[in-house]
Structure formats: structure tokens, C-alpha cells
Protein backbone atom coordinates (compact mmCIF):
# COMPACT_ATOMS: atom_id res chain seq x y z
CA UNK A 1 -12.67 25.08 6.12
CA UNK A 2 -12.06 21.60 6.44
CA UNK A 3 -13.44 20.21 9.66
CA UNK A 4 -11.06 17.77 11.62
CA UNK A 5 -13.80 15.15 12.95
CA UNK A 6 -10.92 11.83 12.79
CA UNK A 7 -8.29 12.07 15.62
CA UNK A 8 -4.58 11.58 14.26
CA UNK A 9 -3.02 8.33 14.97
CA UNK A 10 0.58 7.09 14.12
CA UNK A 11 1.49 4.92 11.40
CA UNK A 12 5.09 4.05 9.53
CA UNK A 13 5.48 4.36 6.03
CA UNK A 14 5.01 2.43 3.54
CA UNK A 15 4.84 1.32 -0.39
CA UNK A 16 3.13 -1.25 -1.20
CA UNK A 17 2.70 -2.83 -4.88
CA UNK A 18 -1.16 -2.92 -4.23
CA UNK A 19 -3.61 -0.25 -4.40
CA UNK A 20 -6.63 -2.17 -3.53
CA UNK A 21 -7.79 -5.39 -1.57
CA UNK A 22 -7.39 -8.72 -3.91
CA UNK A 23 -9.99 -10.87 -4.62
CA UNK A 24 -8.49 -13.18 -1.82
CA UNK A 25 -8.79 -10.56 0.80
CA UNK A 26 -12.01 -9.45 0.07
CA UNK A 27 -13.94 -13.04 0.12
CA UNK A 28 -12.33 -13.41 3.39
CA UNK A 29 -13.41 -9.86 4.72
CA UNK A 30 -16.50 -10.81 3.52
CA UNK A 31 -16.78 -13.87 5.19
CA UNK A 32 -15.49 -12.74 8.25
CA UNK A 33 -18.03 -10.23 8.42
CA UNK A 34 -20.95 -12.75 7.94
CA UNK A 35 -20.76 -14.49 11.23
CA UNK A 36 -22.96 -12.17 13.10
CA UNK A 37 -25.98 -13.28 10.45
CA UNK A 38 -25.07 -16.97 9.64
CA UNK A 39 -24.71 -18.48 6.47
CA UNK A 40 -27.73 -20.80 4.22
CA UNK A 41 -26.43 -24.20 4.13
CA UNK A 42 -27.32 -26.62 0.70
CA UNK A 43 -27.38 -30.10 1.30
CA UNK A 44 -28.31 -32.39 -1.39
CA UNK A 45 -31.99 -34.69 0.16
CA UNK A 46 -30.47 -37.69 0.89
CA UNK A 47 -33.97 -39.13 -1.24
CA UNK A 48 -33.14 -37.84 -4.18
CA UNK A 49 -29.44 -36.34 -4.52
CA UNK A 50 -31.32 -34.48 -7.71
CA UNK A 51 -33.09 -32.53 -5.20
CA UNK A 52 -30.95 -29.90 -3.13
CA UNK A 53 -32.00 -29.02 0.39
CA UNK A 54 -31.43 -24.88 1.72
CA UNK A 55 -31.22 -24.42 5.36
CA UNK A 56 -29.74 -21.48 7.95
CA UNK A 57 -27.31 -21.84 10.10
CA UNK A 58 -24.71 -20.17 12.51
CA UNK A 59 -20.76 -20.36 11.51
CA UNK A 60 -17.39 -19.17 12.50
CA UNK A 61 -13.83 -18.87 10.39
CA UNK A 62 -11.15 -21.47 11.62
CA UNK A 63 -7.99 -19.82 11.04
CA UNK A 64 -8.05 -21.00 7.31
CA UNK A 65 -10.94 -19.11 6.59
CA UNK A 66 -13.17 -23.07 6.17
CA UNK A 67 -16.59 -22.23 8.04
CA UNK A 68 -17.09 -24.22 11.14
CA UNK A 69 -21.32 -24.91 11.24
CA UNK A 70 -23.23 -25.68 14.15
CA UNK A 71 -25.45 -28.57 13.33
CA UNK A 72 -27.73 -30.99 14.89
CA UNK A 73 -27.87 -34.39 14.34
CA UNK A 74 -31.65 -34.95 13.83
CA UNK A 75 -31.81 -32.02 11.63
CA UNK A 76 -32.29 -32.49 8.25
CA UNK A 77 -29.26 -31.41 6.73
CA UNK A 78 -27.73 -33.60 8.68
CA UNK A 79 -29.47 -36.24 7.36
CA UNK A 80 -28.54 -35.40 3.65
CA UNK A 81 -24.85 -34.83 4.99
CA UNK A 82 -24.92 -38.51 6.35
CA UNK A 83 -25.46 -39.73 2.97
CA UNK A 84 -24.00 -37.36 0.48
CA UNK A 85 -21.12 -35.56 2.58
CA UNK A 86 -20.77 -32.51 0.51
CA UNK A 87 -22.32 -28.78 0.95
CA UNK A 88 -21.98 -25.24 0.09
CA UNK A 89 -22.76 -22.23 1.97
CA UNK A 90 -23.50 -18.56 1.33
CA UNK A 91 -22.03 -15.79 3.46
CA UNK A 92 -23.33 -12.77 3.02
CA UNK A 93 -23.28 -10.05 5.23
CA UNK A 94 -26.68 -8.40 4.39
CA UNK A 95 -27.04 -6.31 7.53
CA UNK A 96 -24.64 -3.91 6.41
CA UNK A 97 -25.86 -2.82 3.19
CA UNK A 98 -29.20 -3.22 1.49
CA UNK A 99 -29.79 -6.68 -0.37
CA UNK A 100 -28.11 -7.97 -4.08
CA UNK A 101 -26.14 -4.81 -3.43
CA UNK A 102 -23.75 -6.59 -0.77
CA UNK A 103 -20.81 -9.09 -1.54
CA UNK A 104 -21.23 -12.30 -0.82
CA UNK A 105 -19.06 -15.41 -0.98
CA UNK A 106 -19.82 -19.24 -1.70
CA UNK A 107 -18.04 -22.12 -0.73
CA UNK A 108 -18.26 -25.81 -1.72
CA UNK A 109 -16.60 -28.72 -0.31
CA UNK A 110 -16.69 -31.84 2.01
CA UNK A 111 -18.36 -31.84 5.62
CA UNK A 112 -16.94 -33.34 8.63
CA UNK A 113 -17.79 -33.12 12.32
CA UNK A 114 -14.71 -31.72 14.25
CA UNK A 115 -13.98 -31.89 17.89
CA UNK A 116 -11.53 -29.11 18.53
CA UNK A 117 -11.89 -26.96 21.85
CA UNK A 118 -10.56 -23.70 20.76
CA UNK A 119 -13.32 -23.75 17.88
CA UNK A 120 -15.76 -24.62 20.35
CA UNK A 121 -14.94 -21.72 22.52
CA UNK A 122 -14.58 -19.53 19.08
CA UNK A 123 -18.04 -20.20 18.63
CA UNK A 124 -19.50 -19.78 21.74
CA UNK A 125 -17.84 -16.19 21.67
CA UNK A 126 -19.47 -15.46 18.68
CA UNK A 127 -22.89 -17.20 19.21
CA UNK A 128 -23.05 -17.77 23.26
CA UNK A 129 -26.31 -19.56 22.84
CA UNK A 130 -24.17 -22.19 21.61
CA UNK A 131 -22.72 -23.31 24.74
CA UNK A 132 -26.19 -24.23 26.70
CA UNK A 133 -26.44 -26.39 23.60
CA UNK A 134 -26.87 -30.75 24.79
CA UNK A 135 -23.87 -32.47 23.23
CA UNK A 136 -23.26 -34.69 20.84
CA UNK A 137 -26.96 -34.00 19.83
CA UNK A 138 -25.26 -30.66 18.70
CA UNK A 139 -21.55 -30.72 16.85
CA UNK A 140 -19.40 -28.41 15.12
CA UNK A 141 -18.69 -29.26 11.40
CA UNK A 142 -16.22 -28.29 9.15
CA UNK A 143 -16.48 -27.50 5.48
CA UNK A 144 -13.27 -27.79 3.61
CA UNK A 145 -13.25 -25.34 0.91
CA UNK A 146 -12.74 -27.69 -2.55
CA UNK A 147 -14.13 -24.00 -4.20
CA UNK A 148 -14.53 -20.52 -3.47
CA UNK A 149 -16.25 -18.40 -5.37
CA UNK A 150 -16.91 -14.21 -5.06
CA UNK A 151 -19.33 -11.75 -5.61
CA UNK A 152 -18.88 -8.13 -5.29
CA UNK A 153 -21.85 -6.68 -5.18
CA UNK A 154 -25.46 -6.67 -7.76
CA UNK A 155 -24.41 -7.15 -11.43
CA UNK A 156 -20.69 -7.85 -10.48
CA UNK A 157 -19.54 -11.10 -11.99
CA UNK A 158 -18.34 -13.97 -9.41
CA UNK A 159 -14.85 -14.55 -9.25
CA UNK A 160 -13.00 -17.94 -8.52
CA UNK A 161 -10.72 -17.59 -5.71
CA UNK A 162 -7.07 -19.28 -5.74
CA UNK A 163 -8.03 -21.69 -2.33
CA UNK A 164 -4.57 -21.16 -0.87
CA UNK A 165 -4.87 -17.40 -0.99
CA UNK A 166 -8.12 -17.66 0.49
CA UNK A 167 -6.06 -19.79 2.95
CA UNK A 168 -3.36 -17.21 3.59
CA UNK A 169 -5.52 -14.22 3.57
CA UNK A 170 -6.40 -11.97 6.58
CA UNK A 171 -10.27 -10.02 6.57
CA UNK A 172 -10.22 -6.22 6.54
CA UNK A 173 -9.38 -4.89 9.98
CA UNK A 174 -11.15 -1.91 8.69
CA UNK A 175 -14.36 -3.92 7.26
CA UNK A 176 -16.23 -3.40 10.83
CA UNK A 177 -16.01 0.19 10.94
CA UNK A 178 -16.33 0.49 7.24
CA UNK A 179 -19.76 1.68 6.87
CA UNK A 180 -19.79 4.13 9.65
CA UNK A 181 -16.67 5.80 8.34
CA UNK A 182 -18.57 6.20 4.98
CA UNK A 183 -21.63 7.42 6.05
CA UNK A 184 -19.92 10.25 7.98
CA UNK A 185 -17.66 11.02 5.19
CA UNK A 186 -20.96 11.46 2.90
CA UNK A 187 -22.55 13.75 5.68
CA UNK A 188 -23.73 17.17 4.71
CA UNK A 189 -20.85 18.46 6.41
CA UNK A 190 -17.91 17.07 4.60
CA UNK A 191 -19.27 17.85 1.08
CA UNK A 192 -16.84 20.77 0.94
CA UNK A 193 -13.93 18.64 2.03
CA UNK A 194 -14.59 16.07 -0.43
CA UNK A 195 -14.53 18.39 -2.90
CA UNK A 196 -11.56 20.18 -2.00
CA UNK A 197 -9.86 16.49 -2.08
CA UNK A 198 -11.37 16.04 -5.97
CA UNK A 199 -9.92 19.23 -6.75
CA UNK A 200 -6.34 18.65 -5.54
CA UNK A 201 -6.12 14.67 -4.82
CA UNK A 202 -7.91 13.60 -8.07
CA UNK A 203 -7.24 16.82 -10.40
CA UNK A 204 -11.06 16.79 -10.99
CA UNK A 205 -11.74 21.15 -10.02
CA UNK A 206 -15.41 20.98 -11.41
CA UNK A 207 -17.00 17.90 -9.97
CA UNK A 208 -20.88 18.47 -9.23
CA UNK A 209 -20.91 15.67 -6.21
CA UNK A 210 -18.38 13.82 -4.53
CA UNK A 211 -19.53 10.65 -2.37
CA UNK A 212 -17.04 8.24 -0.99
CA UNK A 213 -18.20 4.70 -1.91
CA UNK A 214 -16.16 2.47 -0.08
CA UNK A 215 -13.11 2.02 2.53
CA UNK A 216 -10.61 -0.31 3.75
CA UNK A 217 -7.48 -0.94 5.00
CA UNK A 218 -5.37 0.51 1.68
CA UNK A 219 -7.67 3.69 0.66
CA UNK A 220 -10.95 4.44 -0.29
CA UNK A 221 -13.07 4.94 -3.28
CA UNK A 222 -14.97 8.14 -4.54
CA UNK A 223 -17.18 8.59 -6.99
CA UNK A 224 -17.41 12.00 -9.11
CA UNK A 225 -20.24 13.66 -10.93
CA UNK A 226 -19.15 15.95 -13.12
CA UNK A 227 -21.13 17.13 -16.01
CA UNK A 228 -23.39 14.46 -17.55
CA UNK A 229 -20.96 11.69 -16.34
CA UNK A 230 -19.77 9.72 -13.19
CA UNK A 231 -16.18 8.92 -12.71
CA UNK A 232 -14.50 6.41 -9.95
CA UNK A 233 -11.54 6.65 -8.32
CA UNK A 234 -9.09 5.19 -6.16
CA UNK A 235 -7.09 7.04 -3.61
CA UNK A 236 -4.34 4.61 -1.76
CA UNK A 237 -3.31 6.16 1.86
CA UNK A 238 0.36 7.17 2.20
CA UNK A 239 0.88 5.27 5.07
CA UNK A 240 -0.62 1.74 6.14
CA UNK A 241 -3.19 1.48 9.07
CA UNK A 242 -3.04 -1.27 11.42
CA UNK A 243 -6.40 -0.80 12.94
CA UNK A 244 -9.60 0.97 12.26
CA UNK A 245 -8.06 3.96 14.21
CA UNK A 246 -5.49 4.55 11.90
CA UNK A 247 -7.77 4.19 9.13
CA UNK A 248 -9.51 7.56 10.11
CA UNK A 249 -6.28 8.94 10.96
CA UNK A 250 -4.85 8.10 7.14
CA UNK A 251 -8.33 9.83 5.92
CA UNK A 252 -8.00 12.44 7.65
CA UNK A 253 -4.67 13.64 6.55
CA UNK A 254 -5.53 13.40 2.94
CA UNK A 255 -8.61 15.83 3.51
CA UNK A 256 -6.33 18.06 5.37
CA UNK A 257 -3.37 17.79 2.67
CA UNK A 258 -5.85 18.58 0.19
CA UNK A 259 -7.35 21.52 2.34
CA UNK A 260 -3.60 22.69 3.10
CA UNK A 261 -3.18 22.74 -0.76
CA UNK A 262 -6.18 24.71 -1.47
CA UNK A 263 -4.82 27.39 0.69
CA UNK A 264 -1.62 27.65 -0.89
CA UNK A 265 0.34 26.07 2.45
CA UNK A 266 3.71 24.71 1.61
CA UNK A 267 5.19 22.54 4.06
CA UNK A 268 8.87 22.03 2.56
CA UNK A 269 7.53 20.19 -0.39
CA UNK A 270 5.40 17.65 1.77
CA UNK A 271 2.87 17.23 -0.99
CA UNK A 272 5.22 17.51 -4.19
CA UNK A 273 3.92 13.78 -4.40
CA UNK A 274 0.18 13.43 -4.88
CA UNK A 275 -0.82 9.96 -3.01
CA UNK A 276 -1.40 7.94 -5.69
CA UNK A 277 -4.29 7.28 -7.46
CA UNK A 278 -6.19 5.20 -9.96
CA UNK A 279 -9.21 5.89 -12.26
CA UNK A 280 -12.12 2.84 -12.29
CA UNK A 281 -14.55 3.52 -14.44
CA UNK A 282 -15.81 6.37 -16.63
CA UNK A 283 -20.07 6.46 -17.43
């Protein structure tokens, strides 16, 4: 019987035209999520502009989704920046999965120091070290996106993203709880429920395994065993969260439509429409 572990929460209806995150939210998401491990910064030496220079260092998002830096002014990347005033960066928010396996997002563009209070106290929110810091020997800088390039994940090819989408785009207010919602969905516990929800959500009555691979704000993803092959799927909520508590909420009420339809409960026709659903790949 299908164990109600996510508390119900209360969201309007909607129907939206997409199924799944764009490429647009999903760099941002990404780099939003980055911030609490910082980002490796290239300069090129100023030497030898042949030779590129790799350093760490601690960002934040302005509202545009351009990565404010903390840097020093003796340090060398600041040195290279004095002379050849563009940079890229890689965001990657590896403490939340296991190495190539994690997206990760690249930016190029220009470099300029920025004296903006609200950033300032952005930052020191995020990194409160920040704030004992001796000024102007330290300085926030901003890089201006000229390029923006994804990566979903090991083997997944990187994807330009449109700058003023990236511009317009808001991160995943489900991204932070993401993995913890996943892991308990893939407990011993639920692998009856997720079955049930292959059998009735996905039409899929003999699957051998069901894991849930991913989740966000618009569904979540499951991948099916069944027989000698592995088949993923999409599942899009029927209503839209607007925080991570609805998120579980929206979950939840699929399992428990899908339970409710294995027991042959009819509700008034609640589920004469399946939530809708889209088939990724076949192997």
C-alpha cells in the first residue's frame, strides 16, 4: 500500500506548453546552485596571452544571472585581467552528485570591477568571510556573459545558450531539495509505489526496476528496466509548485492517483486524464 511520506500542499492549476526545464533554465539552476563551491576562473598570463591561467574563486548571481567574483588585486588573475580583460568561469555544482556526472555551465565575457552595495551584501550572505575582507585590496567583479555554454551531465553534448534567456531565466526553486527528494523516492520503501506509478502513469505493467532519476519544478524523470532494456520517461505534474513544498505535494498525488487506480477507486472520473507524459530514450 502506498505509503504517504510527502505532506499535501495547495497549488492552482495549470497547463503549461512545457514539459521540462529549457536549456535556459537549467544553466541558470545550475549556476545558481554552484555558489556554495565557487567557480575556476581562466585568465589569459598577462606574459604570454598564448598561455591561459586557472584559478578558484567564490561568486554570486546578480539578478541577470552574470557571476559577480571576489578578487584581489595582487592576485594573479588579477594581474592577467589588468592586461587582457576577458575570462571564463566554470560552475559546477559537484557536491551534489559525483564528478563528470554533474551539469555544469561556462561563461565567457569581459571583467569589470563593480561597486554596487546590494551585491556586496549578496555576497557576504553567501560567503560571510567576505565581509572581514580589507578593501579595495579586495573588489567584486563582474563578468558579462558575451557566451554561455551548457553541459548536462558526462557524455551530454554542450549546448549554446540564447544570452537573453539566460538573462530572463529564474533557477529551479526545486534544484535545492532535488537530490533529497530523489534519494527518498529510490528508497527500499517506495519500490512498490514506483511501480504501481509505471503500471498506471506510464502504461509500462512489467517493469523489473523503477528509479526516479531526476526532479524539478515541472515533473520528474524515471527510468524503467524492463526485460533486456531501459526506458526513460517524463511525467509533468498536474498542477505547478511554487516551492519545494509543493513539489512533494505534486509527487505525492501522482503516487497516490496511481495507487487509487490500482485499486479500482473511481473518484467521478478524476483520473480519466493520465498526467501527461513523454518517452526519452529507449536502450
Amino acid at each position: 500500500m502506498l505509503i504517504f511520506f510527502l505532506l499535501f500542499g495547495i497549488a492552482g492549476g495549470f497547463s503549461p506548453a512545457a514539459m521540462e526545464l529549457s536549456v535556459a533554465e537549467r544553466a541558470r539552476t545550475t549556476a545558481d546552485l554552484g555558489t556554495s563551491f565557487g567557480a575556476a576562473l581562466s585568465t589569459l598570463c598577462a606574459e604570454d596571452a598564448a598561455c591561459p591561467w586557472t584559478s578558484y574563486v567564490d561568486y554570486v548571481l546578480d539578478a541577470s544571472g552574470a557571476p559577480i567574483l571576489l578578487l584581489r588585486q595582487s592576485a594573479e588573475h588579477s594581474k592577467n585581467l589588468r592586461h587582457h580583460g576577458t575570462a571564463s568561469v566554470l560552475l559546477h555544482p559537484r557536491g551534489l552528485d559525483r564528478g563528470a556526472t554533474c551539469a555544469r555551465v561556462t561563461i565567457v565575457g569581459s571583467v569589470e570591477r563593480v561597486a554596487d552595495e546590494t551585491l556586496e551584501t549578496a555576497f557576504g550572505v553567501a560567503h560571510p568571510y567576505a565581509d572581514a575582507l580589507p578593501r579595495p585590496e579586495f573588489g567584486l567583479f563582474r563578468l558579462s556573459p558575451r557566451s554561455v555554454s551548457f553541459v548536462g551531465g558526462f557524455g551530454v553534448r554542450a549546448q549554446a545558450v540564447d544570452l537573453g534567456e539566460y538573462a530572463s531565466a529564474a533557477p529551479d526553486l526545486v534544484a535545492a531539495g532535488a537530490t533529497d527528494l530523489t534519494n527518498e523516492l529510490n528508497s527500499p520503501r517506495h519500490a512498490e509505489d514506483l511501480a504501481v506509478a509505471a503500471k498506471h502513469l506510464l502504461d509500462v505493467p512489467d517493469a523489473r526496476q523503477v528509479a526516479v532519476v531526476g526532479v524539478d519544478k515541472l515533473g520528474l524523470d524515471l527510468r524503467v528496466t524492463r526485460g533486456a532494456g531501459v526506458e526513460e520517461y517524463r511525467i509533468a505534474y498536474r498542477n505547478k509548485p511554487h516551492s519545494v513544498e509543493d513539489a512533494k505535494s505534486e509527487l505525492n498525488k501522482l503516487l497516490q492517483e496511481a495507487w487509487e487506480t490500482d485499486q479500482g477507486l473511481d473518484w467521478d472520473g478524476a483520473y480519466a486524464t493520465k498526467p501527461r507524459v513523454k518517452k526519452y530514450a529507449r536502450g
